[in-house]
C-alpha atoms as a PDB file:
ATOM      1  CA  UNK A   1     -68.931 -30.896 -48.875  1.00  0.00           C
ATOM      2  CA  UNK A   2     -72.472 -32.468 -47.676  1.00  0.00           C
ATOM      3  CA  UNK A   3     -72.097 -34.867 -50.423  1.00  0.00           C
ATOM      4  CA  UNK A   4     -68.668 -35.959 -48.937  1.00  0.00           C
ATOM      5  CA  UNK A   5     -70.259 -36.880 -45.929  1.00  0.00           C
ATOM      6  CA  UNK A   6     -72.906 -38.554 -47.181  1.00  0.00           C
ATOM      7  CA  UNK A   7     -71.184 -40.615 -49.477  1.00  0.00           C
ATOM      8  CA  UNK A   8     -69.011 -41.496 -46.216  1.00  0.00           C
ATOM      9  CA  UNK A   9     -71.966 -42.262 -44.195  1.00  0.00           C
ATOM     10  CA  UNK A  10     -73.438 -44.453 -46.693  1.00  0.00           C
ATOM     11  CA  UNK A  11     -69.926 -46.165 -47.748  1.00  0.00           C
ATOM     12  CA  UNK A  12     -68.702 -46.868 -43.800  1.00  0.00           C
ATOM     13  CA  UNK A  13     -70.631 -45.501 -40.691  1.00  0.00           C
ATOM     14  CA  UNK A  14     -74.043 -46.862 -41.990  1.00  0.00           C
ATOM     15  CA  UNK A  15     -72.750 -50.897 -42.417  1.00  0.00           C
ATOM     16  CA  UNK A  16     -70.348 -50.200 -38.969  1.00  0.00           C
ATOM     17  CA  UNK A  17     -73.830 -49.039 -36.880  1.00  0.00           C
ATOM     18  CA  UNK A  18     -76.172 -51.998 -39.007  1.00  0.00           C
ATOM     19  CA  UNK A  19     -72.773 -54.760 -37.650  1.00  0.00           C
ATOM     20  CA  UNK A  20     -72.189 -53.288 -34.254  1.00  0.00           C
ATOM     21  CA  UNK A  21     -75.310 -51.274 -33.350  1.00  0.00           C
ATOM     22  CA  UNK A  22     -78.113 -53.272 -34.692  1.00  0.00           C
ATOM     23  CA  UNK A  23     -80.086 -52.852 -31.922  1.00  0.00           C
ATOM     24  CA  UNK A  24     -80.144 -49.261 -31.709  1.00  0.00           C
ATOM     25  CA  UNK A  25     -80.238 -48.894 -35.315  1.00  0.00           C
ATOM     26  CA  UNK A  26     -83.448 -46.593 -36.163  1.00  0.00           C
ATOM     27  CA  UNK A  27     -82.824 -45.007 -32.757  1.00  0.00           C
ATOM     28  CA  UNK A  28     -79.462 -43.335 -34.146  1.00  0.00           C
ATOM     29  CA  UNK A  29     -79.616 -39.967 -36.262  1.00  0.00           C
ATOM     30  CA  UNK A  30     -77.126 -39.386 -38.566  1.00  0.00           C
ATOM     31  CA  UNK A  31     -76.303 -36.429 -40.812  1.00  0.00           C
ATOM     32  CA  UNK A  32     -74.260 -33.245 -41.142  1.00  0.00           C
ATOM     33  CA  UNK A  33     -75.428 -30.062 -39.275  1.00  0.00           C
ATOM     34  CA  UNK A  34     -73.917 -27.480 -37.224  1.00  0.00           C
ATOM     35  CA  UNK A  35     -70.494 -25.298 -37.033  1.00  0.00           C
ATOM     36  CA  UNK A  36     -68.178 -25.287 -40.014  1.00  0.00           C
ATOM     37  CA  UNK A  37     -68.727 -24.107 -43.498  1.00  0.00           C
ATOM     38  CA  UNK A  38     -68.958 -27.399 -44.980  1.00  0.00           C
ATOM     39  CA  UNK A  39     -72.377 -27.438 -43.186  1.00  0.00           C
ATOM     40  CA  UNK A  40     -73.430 -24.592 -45.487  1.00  0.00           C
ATOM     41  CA  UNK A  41     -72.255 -26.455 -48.445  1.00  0.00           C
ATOM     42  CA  UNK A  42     -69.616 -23.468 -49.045  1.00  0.00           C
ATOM     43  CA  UNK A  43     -66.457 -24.878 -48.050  1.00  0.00           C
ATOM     44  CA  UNK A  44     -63.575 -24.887 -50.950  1.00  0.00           C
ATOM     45  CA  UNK A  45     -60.185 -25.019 -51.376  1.00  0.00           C
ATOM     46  CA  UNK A  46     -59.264 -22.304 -48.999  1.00  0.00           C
ATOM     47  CA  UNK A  47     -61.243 -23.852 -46.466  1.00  0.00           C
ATOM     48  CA  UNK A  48     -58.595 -26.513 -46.000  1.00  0.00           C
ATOM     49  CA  UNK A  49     -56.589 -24.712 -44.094  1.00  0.00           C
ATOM     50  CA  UNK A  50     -57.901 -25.262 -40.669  1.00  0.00           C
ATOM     51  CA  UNK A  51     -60.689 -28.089 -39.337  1.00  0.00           C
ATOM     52  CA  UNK A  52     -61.172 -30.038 -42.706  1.00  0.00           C
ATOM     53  CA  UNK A  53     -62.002 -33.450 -42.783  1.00  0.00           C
ATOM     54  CA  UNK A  54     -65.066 -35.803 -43.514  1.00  0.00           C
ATOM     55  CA  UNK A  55     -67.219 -36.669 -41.048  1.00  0.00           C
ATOM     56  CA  UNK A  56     -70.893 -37.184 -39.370  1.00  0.00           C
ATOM     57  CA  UNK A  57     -72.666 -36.284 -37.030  1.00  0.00           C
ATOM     58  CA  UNK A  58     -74.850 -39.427 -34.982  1.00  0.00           C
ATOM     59  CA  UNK A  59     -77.625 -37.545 -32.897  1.00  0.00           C
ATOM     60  CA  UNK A  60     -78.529 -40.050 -29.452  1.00  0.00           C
ATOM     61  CA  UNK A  61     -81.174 -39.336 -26.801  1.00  0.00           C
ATOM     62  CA  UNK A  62     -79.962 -38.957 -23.631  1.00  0.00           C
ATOM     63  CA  UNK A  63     -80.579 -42.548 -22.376  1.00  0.00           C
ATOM     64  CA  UNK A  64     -78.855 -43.927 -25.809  1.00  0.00           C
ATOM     65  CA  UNK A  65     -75.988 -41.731 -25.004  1.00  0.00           C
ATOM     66  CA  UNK A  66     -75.164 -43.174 -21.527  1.00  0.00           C
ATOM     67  CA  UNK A  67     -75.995 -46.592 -22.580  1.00  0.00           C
ATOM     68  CA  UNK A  68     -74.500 -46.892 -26.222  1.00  0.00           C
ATOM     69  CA  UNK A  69     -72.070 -43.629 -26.163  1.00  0.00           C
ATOM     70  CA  UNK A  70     -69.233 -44.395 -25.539  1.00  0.00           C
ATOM     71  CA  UNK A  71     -68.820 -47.783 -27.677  1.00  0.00           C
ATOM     72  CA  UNK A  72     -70.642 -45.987 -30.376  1.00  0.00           C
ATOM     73  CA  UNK A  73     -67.966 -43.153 -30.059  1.00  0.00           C
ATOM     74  CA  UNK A  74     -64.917 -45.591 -30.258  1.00  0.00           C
ATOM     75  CA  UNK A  75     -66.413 -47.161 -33.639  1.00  0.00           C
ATOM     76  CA  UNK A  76     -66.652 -43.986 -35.331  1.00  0.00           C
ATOM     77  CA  UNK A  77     -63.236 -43.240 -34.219  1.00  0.00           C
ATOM     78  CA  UNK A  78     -61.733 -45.879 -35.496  1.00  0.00           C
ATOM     79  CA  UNK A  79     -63.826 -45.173 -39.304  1.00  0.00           C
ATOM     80  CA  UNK A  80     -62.342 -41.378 -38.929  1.00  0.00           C
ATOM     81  CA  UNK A  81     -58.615 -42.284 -38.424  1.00  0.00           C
ATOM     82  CA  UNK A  82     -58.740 -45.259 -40.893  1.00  0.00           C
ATOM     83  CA  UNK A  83     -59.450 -43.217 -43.515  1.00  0.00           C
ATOM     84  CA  UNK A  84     -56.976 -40.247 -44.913  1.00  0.00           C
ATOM     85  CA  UNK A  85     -58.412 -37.381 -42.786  1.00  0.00           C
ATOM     86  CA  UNK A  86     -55.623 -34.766 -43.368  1.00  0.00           C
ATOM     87  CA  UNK A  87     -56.573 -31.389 -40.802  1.00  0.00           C
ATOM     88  CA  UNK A  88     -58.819 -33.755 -39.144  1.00  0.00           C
ATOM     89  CA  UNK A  89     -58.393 -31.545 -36.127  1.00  0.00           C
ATOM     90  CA  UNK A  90     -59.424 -32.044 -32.514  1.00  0.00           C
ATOM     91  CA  UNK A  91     -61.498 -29.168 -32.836  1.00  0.00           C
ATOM     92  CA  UNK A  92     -63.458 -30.777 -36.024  1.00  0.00           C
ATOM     93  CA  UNK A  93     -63.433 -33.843 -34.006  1.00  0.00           C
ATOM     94  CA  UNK A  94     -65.882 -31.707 -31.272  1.00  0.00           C
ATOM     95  CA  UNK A  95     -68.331 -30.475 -33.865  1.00  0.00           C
ATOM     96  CA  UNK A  96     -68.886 -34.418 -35.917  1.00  0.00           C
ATOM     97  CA  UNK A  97     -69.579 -37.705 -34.172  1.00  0.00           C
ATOM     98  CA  UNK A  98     -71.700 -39.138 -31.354  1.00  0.00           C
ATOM     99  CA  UNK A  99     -73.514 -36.130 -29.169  1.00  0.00           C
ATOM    100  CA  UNK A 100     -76.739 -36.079 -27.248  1.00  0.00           C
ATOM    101  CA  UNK A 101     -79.472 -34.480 -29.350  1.00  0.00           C
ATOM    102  CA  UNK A 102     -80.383 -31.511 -26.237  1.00  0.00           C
ATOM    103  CA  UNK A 103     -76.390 -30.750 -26.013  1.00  0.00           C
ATOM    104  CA  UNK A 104     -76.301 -30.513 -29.962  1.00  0.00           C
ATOM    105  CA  UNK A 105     -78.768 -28.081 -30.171  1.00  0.00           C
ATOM    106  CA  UNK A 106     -78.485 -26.145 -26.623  1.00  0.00           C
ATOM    107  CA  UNK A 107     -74.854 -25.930 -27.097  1.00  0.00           C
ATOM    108  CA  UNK A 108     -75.462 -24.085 -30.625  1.00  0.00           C
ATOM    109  CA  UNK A 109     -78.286 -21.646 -29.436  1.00  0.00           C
ATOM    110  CA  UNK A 110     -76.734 -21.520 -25.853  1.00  0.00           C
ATOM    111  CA  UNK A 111     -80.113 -22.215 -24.368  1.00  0.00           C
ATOM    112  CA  UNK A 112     -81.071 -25.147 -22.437  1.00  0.00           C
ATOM    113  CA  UNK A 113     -83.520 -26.591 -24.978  1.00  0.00           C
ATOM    114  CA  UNK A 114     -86.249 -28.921 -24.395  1.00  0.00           C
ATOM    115  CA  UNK A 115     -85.514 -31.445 -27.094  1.00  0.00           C
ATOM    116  CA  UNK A 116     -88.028 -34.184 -25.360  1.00  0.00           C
ATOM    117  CA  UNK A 117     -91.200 -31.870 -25.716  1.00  0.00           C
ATOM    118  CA  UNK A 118     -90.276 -30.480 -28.344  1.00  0.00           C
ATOM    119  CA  UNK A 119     -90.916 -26.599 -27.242  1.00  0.00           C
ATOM    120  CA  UNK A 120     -89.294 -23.336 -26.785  1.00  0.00           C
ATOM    121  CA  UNK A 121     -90.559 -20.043 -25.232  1.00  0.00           C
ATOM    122  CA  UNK A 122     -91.380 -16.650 -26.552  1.00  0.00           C
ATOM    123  CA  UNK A 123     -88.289 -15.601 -23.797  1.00  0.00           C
ATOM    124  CA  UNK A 124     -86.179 -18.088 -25.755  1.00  0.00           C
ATOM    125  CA  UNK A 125     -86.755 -17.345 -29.131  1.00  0.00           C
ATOM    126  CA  UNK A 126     -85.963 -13.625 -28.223  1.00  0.00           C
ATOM    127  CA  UNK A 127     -82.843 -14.698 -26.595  1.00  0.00           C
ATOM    128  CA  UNK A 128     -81.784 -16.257 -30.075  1.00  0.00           C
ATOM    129  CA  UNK A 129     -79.584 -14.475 -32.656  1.00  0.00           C
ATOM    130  CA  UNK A 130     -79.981 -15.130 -36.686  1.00  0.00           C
ATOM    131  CA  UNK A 131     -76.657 -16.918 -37.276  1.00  0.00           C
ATOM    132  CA  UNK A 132     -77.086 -19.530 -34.135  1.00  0.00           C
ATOM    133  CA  UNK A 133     -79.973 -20.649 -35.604  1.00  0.00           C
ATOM    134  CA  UNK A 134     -78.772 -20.761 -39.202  1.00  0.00           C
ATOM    135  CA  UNK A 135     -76.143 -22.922 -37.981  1.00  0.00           C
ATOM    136  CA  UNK A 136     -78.758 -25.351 -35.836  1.00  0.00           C
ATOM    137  CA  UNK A 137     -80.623 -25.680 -39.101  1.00  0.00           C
ATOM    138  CA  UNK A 138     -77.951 -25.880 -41.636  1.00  0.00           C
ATOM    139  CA  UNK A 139     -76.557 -29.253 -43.683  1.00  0.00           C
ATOM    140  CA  UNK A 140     -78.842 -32.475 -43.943  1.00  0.00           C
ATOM    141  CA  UNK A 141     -79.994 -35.160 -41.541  1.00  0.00           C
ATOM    142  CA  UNK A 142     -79.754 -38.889 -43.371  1.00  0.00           C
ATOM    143  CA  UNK A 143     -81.630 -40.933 -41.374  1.00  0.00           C
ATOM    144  CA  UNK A 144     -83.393 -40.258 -38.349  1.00  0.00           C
ATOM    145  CA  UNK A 145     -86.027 -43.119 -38.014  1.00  0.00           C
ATOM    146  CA  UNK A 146     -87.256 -41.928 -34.198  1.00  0.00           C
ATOM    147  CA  UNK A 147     -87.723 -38.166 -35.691  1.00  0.00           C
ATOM    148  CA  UNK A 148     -86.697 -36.726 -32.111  1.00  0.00           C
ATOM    149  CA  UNK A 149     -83.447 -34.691 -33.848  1.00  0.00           C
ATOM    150  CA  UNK A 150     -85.517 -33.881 -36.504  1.00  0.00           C
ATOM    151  CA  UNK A 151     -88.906 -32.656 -34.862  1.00  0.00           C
ATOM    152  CA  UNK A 152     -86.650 -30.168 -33.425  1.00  0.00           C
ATOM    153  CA  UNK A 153     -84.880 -29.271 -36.403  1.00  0.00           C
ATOM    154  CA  UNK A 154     -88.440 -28.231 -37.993  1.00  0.00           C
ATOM    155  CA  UNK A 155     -89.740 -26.482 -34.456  1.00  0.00           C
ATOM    156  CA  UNK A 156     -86.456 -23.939 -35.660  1.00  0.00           C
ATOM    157  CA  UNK A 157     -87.013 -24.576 -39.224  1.00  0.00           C
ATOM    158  CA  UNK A 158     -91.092 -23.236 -39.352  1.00  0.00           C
ATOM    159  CA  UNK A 159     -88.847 -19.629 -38.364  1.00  0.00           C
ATOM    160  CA  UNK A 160     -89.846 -17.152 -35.395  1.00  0.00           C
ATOM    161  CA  UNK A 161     -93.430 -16.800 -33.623  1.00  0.00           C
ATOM    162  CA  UNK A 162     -95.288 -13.752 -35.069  1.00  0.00           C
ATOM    163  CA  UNK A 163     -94.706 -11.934 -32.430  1.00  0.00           C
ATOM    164  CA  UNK A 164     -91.069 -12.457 -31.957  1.00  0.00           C
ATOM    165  CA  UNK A 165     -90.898 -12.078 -36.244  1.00  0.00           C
ATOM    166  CA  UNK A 166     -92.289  -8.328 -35.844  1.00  0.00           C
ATOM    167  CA  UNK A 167     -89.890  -7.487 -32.993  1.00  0.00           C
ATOM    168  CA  UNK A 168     -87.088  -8.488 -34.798  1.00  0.00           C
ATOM    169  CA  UNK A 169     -88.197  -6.917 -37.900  1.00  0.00           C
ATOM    170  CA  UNK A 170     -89.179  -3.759 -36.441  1.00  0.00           C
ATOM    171  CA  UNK A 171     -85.356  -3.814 -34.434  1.00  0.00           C
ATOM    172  CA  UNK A 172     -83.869  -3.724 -37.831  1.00  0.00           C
ATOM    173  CA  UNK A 173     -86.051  -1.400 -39.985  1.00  0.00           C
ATOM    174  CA  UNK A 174     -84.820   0.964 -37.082  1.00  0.00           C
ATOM    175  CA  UNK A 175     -81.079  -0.152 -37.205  1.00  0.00           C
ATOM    176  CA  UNK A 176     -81.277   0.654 -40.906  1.00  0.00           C
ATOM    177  CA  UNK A 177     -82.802   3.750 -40.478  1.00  0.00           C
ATOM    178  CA  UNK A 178     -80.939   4.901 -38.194  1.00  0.00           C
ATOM    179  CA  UNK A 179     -77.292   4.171 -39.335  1.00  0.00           C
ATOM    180  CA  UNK A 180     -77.689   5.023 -42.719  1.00  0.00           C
ATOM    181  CA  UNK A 181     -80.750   7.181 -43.404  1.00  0.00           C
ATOM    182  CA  UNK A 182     -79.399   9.187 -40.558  1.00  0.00           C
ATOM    183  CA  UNK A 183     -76.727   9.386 -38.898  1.00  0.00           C
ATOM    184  CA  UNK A 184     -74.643   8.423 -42.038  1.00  0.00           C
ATOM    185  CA  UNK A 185     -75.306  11.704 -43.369  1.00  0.00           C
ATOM    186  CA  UNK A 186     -75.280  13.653 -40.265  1.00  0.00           C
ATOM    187  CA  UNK A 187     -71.755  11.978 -39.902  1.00  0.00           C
ATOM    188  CA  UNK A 188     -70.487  13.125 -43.538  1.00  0.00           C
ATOM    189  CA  UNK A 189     -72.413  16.652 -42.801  1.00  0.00           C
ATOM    190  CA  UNK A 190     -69.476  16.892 -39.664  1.00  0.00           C
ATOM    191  CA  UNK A 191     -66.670  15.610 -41.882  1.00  0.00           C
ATOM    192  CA  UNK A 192     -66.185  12.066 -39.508  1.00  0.00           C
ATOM    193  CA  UNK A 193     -65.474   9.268 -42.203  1.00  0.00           C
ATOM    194  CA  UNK A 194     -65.065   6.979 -39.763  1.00  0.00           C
ATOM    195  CA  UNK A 195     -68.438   7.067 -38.073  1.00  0.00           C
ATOM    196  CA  UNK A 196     -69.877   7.434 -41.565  1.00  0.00           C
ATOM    197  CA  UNK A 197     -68.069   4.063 -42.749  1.00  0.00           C
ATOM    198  CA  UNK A 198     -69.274   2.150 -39.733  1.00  0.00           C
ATOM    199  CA  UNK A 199     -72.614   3.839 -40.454  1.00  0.00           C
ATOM    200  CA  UNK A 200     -72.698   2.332 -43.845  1.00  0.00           C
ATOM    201  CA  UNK A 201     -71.998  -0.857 -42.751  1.00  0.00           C
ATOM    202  CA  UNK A 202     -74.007  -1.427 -40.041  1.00  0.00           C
ATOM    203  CA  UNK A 203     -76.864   0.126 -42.551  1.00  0.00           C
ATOM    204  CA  UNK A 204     -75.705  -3.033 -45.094  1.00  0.00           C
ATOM    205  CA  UNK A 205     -75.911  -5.386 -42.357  1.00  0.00           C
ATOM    206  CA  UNK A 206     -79.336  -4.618 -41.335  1.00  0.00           C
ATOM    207  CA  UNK A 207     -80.617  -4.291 -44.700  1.00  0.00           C
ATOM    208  CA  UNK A 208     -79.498  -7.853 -45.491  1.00  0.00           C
ATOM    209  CA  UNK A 209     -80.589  -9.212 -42.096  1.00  0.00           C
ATOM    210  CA  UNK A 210     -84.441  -7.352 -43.014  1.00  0.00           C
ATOM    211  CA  UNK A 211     -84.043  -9.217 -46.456  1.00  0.00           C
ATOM    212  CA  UNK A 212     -83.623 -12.785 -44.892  1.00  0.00           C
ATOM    213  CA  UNK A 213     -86.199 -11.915 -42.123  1.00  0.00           C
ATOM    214  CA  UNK A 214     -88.947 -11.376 -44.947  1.00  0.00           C
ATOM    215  CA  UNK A 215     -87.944 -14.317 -46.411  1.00  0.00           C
ATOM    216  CA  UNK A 216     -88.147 -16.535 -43.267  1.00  0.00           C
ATOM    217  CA  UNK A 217     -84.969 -17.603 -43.548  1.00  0.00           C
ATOM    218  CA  UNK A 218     -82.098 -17.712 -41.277  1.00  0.00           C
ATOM    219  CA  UNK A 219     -79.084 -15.475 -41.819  1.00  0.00           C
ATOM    220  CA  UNK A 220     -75.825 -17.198 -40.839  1.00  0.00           C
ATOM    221  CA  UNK A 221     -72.788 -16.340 -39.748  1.00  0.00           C
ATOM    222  CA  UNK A 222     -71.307 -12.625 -41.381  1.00  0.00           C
ATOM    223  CA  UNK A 223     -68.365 -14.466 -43.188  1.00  0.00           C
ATOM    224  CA  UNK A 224     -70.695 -16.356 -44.998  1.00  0.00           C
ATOM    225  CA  UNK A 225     -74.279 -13.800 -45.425  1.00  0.00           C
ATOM    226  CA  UNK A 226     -73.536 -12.185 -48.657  1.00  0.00           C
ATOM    227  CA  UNK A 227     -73.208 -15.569 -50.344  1.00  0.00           C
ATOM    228  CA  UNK A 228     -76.332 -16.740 -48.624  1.00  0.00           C
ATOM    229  CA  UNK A 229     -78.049 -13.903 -49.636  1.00  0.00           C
ATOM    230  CA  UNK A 230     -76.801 -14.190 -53.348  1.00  0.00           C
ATOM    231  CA  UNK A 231     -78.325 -17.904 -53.406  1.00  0.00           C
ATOM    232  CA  UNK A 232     -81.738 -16.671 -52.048  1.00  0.00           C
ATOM    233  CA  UNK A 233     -82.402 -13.507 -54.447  1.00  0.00           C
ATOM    234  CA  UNK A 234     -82.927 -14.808 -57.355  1.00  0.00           C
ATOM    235  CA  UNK A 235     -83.796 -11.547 -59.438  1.00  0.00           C
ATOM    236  CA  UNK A 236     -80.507 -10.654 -58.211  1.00  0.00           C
ATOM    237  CA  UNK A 237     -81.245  -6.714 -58.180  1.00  0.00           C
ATOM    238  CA  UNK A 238     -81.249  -6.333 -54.679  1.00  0.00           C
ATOM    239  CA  UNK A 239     -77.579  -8.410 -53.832  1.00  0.00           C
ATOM    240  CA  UNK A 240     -76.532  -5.948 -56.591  1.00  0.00           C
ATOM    241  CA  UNK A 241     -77.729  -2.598 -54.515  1.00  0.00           C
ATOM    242  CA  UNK A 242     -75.982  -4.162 -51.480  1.00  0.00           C
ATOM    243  CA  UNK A 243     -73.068  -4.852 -53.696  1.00  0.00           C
ATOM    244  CA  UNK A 244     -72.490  -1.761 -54.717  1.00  0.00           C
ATOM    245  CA  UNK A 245     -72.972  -0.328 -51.245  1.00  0.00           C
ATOM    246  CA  UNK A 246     -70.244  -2.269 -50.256  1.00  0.00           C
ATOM    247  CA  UNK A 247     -67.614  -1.056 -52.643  1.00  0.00           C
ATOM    248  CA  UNK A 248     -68.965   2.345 -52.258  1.00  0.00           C
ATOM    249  CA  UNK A 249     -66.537   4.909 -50.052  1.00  0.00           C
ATOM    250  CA  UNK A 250     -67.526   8.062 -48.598  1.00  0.00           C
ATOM    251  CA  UNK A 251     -67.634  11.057 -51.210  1.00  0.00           C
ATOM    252  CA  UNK A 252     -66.191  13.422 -49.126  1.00  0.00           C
ATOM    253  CA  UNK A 253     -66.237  16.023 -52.210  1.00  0.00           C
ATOM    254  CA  UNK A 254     -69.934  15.907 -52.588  1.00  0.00           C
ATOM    255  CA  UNK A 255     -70.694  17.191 -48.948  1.00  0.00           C
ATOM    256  CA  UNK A 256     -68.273  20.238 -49.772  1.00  0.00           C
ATOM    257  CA  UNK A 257     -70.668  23.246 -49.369  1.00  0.00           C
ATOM    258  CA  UNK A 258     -73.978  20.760 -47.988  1.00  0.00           C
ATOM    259  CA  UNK A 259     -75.177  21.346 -45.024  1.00  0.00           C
ATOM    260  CA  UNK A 260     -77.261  18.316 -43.295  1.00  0.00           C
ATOM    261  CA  UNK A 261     -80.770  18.275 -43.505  1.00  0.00           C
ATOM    262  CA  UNK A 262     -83.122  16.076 -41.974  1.00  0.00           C
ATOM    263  CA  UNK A 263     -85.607  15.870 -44.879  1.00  0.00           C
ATOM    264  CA  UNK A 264     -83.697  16.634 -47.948  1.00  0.00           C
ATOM    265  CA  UNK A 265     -81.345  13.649 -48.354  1.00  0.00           C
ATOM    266  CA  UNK A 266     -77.753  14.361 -50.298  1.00  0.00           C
ATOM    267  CA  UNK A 267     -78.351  12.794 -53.585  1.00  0.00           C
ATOM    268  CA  UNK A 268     -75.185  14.230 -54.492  1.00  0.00           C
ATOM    269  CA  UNK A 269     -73.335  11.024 -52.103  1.00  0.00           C
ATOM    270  CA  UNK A 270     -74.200   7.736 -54.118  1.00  0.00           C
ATOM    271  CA  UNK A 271     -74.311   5.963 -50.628  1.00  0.00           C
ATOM    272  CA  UNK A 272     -77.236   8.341 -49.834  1.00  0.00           C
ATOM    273  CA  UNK A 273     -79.054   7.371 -53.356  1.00  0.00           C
ATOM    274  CA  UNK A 274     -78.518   3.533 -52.515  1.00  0.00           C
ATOM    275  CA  UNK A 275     -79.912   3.953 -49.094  1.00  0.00           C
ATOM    276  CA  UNK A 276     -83.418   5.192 -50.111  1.00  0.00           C
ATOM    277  CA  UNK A 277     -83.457   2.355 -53.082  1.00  0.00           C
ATOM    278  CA  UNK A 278     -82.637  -0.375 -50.983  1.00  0.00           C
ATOM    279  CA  UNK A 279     -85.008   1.054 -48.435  1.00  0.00           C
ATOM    280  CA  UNK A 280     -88.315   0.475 -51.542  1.00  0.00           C
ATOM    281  CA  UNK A 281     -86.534  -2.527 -51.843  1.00  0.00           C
ATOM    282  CA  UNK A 282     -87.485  -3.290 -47.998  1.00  0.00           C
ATOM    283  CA  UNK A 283     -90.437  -1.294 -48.083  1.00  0.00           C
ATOM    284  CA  UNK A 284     -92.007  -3.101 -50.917  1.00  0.00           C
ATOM    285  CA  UNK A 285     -91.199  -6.571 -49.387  1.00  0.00           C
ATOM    286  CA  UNK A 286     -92.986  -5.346 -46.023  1.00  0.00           C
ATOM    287  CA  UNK A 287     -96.072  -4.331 -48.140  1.00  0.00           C
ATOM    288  CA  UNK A 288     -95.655  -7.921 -49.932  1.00  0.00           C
ATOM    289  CA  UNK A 289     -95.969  -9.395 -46.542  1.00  0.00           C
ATOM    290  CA  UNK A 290     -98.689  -7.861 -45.460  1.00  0.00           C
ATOM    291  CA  UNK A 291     -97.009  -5.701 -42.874  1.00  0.00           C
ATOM    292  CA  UNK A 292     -97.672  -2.132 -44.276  1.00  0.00           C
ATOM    293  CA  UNK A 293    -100.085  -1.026 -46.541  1.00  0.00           C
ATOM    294  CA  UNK A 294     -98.121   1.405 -48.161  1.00  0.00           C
ATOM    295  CA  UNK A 295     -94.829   2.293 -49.620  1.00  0.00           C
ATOM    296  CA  UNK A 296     -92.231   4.120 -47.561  1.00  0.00           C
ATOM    297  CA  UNK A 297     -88.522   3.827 -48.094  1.00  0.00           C
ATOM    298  CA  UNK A 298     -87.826   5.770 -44.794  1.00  0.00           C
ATOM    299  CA  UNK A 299     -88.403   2.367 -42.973  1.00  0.00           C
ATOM    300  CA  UNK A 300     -88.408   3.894 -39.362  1.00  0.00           C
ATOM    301  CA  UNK A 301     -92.165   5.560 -39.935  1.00  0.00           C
ATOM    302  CA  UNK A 302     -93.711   1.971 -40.182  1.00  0.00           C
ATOM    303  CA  UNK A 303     -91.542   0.472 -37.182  1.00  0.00           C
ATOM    304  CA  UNK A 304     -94.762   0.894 -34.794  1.00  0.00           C
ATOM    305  CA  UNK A 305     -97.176  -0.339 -37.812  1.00  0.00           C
ATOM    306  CA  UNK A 306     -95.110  -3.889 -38.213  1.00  0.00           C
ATOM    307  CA  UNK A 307     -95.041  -4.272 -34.111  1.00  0.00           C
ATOM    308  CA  UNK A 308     -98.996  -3.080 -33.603  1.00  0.00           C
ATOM    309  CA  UNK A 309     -99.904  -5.326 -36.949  1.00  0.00           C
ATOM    310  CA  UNK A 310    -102.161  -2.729 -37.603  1.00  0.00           C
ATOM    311  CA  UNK A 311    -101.036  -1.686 -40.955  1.00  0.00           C
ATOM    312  CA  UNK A 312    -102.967   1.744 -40.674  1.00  0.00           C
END
């Protein structure tokens, strides 16, 4: 857990930098951010399985790195294996301890990022998926006295450009749209379950992904999203739509004797029902932000509205 870490950062890394460091003291970052659910805060019990352990992460600027690294990375060392660190793999060992703060954060969003000048391009943002960037953002920094680690950390943290914001909210109203306003039904209409299940959850994903996206906040990784989501709805009514939708199977008996219309959705198929709820839901939120003007729960009419910004 993040208080695990901290409690180890304050207990032995913090005296070991202040004894052997003392010099480069307030230039050394230290926290817990990154890969690994105890990032999130959502590791338990069955998370010990693989990569468990306590640890930090110490953030360096690339001259600190060539001039203290090394040394720096041998003290830490010797903290990590003094103390009981069973699954303490090598792999953990890669994601905590001494790491330049440009690799840290280039090697997450697998761009080269400009960590001195603290900038990024409309090309990079769009080159950036939800869950890298959840993961860039995630746990909690503990000191950072120079700010360079964490002036980046807020460049990702104040969310997407406008611009890039409408593109990707207008790339999932269609995804949603299409996979389960759509074809979903035009899938159950041929009798392909199969297509219709993928359908349905590629409609679920997008729907949560549009959820996060109007709440500027990153989505991370799919093992982890429905939890995330649970902890940021706090009326709870819309985690319980995409709830059900997810124990929901296709009703093959109520497309017995339907034929598939574009503009006369089977109410008889509960999946159907959820899809135009969830899509007020989304529809509702767009109008909140000031995207649309009106409410539509067929989200693929307003996909040119939210990209224009002219909300018609």
């Amino acid at each position: 857990m993040i208080e695990d870490s901290k409690r180890f950062y304050e207990n032995y890394v913090k005296q070991m930098i202040h004894d052997r460091f003392s010099s480069y003291e307030s230039r050394i970052a230290v926290g817990i951010a990154g890969e690994g659910s105890d990032c999130f805060g959502y590791d338990d019990a069955i998370s010990r399985d693989h990569d468990f352990g306590t640890g930090v992460c110490l953030w360096l600027v690339d001259e600190d790195v060539k001039e203290i690294g090394k040394d720096l990375s041998a003290a830490y060392e010797e903290l990590v294996d003094a103390k009981d660190r069973s699954y303490y793999t090598e792999r953990l060992r890669e994601r905590r301890g001494v790491m330049a703060v440009h690799d840290f954060y280039s090697n997450i969003l697998r761009i080269d990022c400009n960590t001195a000048d603290c900038v990024m391009t409309e090309d990079q943002w769009l080159l950036l998926d939800h869950t890298c960037l959840a993961t860039a953002v995630n746990g909690e920094v503990f000191r950072d006295d120079a700010g360079v680690f964490t002036r980046f950390r807020r460049l990702l943290l104040d969310y997407y450009p406008d611009r890039v914001w409408r593109i990707r909210i207008a790339e999932k109203m269609h995804e949603y749209s299409a996979a389960l306003q759509i074809n979903y039904q035009r899938c159950m209409a041929r009798g392909d379950v199969v297509a219709a299940e993928e359908c349905r959850i590629k409609g679920m994903t997008a729907a949560m992904e549009l959820f996060f996206l109007l709440r500027r906040t990153y989505m991370p990784f799919y093992k982890w999203s429905y939890r995330a989501l649970k902890n940021l709805d706090m009326e709870g009514e819309f985690t319980s739509r995409i709830e059900e939708l997810a124990r929901l199977h296709s009703n093959e008996e109520a497309w017995e004797g339907t034929k598939y219309h574009p503009n006369r959705p089977n109410l008889k198929d509960r999946v159907v029902g959820l899809s135009e709820d969830i899509g007020y839901d989304i529809s509702q939120m767009l109008k909140d932000a000031g995207f649309t003007e009106r409410i539509n729960p067929y989200l693929e009419a307003d996909v040119n509205t939210v990209l224009s910004g002219d909300r018609g």
